[in-house]
C-alpha atoms as a PDB file:
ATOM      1  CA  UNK A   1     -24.431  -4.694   5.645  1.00  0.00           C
ATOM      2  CA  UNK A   2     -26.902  -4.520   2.765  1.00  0.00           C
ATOM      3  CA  UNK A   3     -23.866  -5.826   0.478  1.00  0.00           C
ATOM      4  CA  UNK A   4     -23.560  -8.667   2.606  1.00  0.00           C
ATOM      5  CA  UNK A   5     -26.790  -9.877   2.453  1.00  0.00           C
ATOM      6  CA  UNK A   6     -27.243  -9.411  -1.029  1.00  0.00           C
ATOM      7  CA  UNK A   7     -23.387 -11.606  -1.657  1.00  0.00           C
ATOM      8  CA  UNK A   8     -25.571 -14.500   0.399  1.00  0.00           C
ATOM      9  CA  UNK A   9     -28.342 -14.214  -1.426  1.00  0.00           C
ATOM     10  CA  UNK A  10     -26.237 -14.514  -4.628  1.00  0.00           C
ATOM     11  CA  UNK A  11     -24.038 -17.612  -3.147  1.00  0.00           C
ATOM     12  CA  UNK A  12     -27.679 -19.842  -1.923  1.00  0.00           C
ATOM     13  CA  UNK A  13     -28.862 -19.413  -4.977  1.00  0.00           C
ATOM     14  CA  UNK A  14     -26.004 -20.691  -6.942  1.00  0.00           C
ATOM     15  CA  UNK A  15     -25.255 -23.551  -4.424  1.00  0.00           C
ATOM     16  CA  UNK A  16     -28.512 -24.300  -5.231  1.00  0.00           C
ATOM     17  CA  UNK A  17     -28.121 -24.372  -8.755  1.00  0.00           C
ATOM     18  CA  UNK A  18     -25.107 -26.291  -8.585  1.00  0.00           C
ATOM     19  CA  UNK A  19     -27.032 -28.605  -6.603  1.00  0.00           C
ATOM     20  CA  UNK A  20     -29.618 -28.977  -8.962  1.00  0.00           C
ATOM     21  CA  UNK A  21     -27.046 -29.310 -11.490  1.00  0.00           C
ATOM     22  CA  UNK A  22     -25.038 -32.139  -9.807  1.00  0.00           C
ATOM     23  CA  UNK A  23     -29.196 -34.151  -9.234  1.00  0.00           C
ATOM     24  CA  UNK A  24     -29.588 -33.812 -13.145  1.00  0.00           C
ATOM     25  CA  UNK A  25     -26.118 -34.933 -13.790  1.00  0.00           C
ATOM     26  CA  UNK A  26     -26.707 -38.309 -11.672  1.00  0.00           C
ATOM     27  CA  UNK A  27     -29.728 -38.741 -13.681  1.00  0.00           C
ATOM     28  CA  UNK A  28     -28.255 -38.992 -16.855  1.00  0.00           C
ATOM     29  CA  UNK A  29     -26.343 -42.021 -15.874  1.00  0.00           C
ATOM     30  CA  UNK A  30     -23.941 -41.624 -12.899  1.00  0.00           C
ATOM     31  CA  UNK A  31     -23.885 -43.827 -10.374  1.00  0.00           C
ATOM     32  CA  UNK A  32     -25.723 -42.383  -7.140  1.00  0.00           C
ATOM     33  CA  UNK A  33     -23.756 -41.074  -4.382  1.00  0.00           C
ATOM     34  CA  UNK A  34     -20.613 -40.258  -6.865  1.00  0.00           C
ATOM     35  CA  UNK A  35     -21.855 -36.064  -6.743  1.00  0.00           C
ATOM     36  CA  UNK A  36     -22.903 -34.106  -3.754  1.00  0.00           C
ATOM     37  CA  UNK A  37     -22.665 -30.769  -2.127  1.00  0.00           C
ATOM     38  CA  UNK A  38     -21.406 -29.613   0.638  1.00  0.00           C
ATOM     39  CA  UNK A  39     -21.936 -26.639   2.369  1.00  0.00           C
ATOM     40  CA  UNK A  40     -18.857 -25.321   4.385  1.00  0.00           C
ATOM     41  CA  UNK A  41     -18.636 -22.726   7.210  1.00  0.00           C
ATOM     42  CA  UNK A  42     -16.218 -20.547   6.058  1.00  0.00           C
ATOM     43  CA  UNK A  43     -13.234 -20.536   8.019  1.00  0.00           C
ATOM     44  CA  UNK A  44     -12.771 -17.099   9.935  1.00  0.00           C
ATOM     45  CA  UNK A  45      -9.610 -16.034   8.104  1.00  0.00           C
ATOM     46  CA  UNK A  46     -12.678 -14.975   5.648  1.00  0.00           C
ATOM     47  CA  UNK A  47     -13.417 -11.697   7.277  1.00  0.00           C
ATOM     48  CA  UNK A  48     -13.565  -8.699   5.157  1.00  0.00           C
ATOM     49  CA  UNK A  49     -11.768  -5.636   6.048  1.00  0.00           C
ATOM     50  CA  UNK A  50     -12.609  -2.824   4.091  1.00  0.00           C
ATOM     51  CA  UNK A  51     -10.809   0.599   3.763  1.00  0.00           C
ATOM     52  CA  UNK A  52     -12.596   3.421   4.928  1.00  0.00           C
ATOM     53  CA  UNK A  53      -9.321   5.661   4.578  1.00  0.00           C
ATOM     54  CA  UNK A  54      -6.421   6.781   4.629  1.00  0.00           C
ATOM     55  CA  UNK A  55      -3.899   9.583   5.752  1.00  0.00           C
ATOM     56  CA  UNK A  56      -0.295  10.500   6.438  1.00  0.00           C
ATOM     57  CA  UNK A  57       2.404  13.113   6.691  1.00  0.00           C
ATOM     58  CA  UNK A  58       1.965  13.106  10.473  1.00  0.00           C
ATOM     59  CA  UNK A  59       4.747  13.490  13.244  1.00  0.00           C
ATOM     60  CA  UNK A  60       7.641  10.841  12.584  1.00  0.00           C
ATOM     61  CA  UNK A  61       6.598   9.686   8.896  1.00  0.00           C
ATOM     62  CA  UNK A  62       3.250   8.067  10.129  1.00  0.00           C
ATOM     63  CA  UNK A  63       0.160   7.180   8.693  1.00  0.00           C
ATOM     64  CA  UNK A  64      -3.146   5.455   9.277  1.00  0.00           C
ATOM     65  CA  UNK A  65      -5.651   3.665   7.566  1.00  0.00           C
ATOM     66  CA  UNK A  66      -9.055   3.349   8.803  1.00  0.00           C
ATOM     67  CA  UNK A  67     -11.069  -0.228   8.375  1.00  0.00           C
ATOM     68  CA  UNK A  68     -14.496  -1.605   8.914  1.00  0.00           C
ATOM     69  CA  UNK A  69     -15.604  -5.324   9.406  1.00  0.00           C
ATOM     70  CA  UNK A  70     -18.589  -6.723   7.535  1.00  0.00           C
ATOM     71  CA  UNK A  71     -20.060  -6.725  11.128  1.00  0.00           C
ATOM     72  CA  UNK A  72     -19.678  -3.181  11.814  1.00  0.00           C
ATOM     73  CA  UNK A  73     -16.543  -3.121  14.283  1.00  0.00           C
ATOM     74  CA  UNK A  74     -14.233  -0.579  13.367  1.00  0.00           C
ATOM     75  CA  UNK A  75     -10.396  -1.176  13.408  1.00  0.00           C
ATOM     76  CA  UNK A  76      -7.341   1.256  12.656  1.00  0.00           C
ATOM     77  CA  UNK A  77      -3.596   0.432  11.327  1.00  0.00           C
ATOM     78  CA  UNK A  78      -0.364   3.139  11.615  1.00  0.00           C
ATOM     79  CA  UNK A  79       2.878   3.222  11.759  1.00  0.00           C
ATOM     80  CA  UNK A  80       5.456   5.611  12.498  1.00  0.00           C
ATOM     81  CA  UNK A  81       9.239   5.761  12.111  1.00  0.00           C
ATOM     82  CA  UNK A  82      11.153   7.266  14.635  1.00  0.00           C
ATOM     83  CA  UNK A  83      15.646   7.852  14.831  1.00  0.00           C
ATOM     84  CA  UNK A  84      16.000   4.501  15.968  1.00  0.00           C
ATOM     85  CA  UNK A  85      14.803   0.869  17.243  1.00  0.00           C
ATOM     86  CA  UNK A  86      15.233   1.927  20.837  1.00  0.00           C
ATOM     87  CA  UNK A  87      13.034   4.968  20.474  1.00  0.00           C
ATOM     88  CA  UNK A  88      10.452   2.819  18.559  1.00  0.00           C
ATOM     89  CA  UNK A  89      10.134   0.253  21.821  1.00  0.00           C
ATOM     90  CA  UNK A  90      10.155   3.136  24.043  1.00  0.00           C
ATOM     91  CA  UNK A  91       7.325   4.673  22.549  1.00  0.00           C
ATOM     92  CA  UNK A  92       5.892   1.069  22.448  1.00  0.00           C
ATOM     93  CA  UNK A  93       5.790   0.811  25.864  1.00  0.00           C
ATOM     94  CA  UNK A  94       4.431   3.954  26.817  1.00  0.00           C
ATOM     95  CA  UNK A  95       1.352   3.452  24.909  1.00  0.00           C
ATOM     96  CA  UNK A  96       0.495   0.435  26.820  1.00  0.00           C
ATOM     97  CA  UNK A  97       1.924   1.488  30.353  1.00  0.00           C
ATOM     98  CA  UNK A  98      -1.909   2.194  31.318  1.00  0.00           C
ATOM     99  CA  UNK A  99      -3.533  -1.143  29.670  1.00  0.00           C
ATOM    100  CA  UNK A 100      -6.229  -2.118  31.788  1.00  0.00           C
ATOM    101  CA  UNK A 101      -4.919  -6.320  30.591  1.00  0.00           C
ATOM    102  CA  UNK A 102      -1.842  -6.974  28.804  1.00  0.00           C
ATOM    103  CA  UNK A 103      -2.796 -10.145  26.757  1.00  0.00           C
ATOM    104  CA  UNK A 104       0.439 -11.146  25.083  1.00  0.00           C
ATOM    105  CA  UNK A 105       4.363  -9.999  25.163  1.00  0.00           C
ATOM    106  CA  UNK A 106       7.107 -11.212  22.741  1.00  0.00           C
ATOM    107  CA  UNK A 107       9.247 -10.956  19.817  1.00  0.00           C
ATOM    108  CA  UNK A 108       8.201  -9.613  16.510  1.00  0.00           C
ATOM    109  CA  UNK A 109       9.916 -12.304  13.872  1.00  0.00           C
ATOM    110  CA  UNK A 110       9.886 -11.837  10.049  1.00  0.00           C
ATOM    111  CA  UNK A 111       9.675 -14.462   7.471  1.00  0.00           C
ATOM    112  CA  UNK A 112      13.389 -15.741   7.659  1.00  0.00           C
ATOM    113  CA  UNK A 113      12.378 -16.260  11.644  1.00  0.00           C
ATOM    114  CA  UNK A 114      14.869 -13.487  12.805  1.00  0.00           C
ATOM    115  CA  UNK A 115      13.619 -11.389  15.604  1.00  0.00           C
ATOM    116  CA  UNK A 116      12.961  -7.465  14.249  1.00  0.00           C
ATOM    117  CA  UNK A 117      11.306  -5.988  17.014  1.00  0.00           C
ATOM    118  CA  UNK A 118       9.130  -6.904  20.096  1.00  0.00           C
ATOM    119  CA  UNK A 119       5.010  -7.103  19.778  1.00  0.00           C
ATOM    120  CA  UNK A 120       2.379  -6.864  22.678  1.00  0.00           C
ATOM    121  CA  UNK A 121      -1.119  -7.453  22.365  1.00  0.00           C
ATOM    122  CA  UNK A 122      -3.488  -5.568  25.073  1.00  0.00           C
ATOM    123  CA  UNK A 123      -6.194  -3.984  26.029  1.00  0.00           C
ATOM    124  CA  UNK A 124      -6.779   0.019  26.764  1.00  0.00           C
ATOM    125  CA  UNK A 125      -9.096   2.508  27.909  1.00  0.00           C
ATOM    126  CA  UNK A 126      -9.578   5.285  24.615  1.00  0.00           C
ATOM    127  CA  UNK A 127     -12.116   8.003  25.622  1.00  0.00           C
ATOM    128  CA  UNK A 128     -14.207   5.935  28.034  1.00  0.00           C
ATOM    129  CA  UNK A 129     -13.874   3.029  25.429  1.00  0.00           C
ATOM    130  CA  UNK A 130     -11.914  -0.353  25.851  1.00  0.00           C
ATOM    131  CA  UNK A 131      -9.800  -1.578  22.559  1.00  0.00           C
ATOM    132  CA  UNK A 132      -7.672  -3.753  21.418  1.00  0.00           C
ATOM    133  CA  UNK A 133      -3.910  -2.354  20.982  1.00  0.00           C
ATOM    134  CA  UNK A 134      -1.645  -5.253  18.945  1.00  0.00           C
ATOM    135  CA  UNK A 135       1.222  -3.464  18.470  1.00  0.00           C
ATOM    136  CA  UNK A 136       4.677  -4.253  17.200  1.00  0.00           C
ATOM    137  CA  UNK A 137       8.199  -2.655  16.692  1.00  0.00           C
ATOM    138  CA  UNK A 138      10.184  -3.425  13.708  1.00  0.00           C
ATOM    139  CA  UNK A 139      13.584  -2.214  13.375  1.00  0.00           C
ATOM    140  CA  UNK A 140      13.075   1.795  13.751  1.00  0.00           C
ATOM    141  CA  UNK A 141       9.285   2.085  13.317  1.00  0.00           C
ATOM    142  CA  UNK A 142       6.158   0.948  15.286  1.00  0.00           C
ATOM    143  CA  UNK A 143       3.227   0.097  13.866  1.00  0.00           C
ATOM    144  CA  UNK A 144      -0.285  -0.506  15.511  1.00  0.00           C
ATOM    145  CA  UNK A 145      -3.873  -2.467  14.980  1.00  0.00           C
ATOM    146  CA  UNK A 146      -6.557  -0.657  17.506  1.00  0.00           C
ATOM    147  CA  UNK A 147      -9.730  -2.400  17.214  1.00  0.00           C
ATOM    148  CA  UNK A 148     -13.426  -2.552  19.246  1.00  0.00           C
ATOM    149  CA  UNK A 149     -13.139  -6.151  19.243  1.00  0.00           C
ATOM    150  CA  UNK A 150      -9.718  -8.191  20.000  1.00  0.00           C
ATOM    151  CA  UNK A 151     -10.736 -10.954  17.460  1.00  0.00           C
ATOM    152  CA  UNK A 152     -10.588  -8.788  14.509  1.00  0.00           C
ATOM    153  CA  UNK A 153      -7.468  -7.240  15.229  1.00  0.00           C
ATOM    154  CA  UNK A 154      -6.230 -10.755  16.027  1.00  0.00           C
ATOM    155  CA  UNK A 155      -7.381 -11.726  12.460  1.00  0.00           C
ATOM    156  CA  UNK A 156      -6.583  -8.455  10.535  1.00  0.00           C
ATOM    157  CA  UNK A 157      -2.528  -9.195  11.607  1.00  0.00           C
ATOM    158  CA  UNK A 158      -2.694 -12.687  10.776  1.00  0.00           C
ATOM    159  CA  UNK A 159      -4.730 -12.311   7.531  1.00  0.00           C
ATOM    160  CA  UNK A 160      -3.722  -9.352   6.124  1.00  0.00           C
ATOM    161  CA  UNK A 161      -0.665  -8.104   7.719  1.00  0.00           C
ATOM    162  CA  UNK A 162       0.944 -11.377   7.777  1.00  0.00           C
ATOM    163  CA  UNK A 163       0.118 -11.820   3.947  1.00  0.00           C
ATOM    164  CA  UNK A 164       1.359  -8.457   3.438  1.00  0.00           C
ATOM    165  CA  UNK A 165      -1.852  -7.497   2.169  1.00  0.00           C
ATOM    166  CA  UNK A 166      -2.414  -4.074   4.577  1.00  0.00           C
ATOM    167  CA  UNK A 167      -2.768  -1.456   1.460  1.00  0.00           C
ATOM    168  CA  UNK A 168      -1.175   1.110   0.495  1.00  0.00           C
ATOM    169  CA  UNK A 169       1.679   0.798   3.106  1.00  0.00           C
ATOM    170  CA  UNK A 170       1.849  -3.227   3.081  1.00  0.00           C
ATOM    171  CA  UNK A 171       4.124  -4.514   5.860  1.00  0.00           C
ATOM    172  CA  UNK A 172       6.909  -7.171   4.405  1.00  0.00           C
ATOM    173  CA  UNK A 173       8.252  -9.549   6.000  1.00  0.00           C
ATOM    174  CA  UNK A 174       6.401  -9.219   9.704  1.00  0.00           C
ATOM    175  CA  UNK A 175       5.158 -12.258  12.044  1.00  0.00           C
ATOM    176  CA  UNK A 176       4.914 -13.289  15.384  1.00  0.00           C
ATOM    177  CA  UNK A 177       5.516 -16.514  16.602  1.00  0.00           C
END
């Protein structure tokens, strides 16, 4: 949190020297109105995630990486890879037969817009605790985003899984439409 504060701290002050820049630039001859700045919200897909580790070896080749938002919320991706696709949606469906709300159901599509797997989105009871399950077969493994807060999963698939940006065990090729 203390990082964050200090990387605003940093950006004000050179906006404002930018700005400051851009007044002494129209001085020295520019017609008014031709500079300005602007200050932008930034857009959400500006969210960091960072890595707070990392393990595998488990049952079934899996592995998870633990994250943290730069508002505290905690989030988790694994994967597993089990004999085949049909044992991969099987296991998919088990872990969200007790959701208290299924939010979404559909196909998993990669980049060429094939369909590799299926992908629900919902939300379960974990130790007296309600998260966020987005999780998605593709071909024979399953992989999984639990998070406290359903809008950062949301935006850790679409901004970093989507990119293929997930670390060490980047996911290629994955969407949903």
């Amino acid at each position: 949190m203390r990082s964050v504060a200090i990387k605003i701290v940093i950006a004000a002050s050179v906006l404002i020297t930018i700005g400051i820049s851009l007044r002494n630039l129209s001085t020295l001859g520019a017609t008014p109105g031709e500079f300005g700045v602007f200050l932008v919200q930034p857009a959400t897909s500006i969210l960091q995630f960072e890595e707070l580790g990392h393990a595998c070896g488990g049952p079934n080749h899996s592995w998870v990486t633990g994250y943290i938002t730069y508002n505290g919320k905690r989030l988790s991706l694994s994967a597993a890879t089990y004999s085949s696709q049909s044992e991969a949606a099987h296991v998919l469906r088990s872990r969200v037969q007790g959701a208290t709300r299924i939010q979404e159901t559909g196909a998993r599509y990669n980049q060429e817009g094939r369909i590799v797997g299926e992908r629900v989105v919902a939300l379960v009871d974990v130790e007296d605790k309600e998260l966020a399950l987005i999780a998605w077969t593709q071909d024979e493994s399953l992989f999984a985003i639990e998070s406290e807060s359903l809008q950062c999963g949301m935006e850790f698939e679409r901004t970093r899984i989507e990119a293929g940006d997930a670390g060490p065990h980047a996911i290629a090729g994955s969407s949903h439409k």
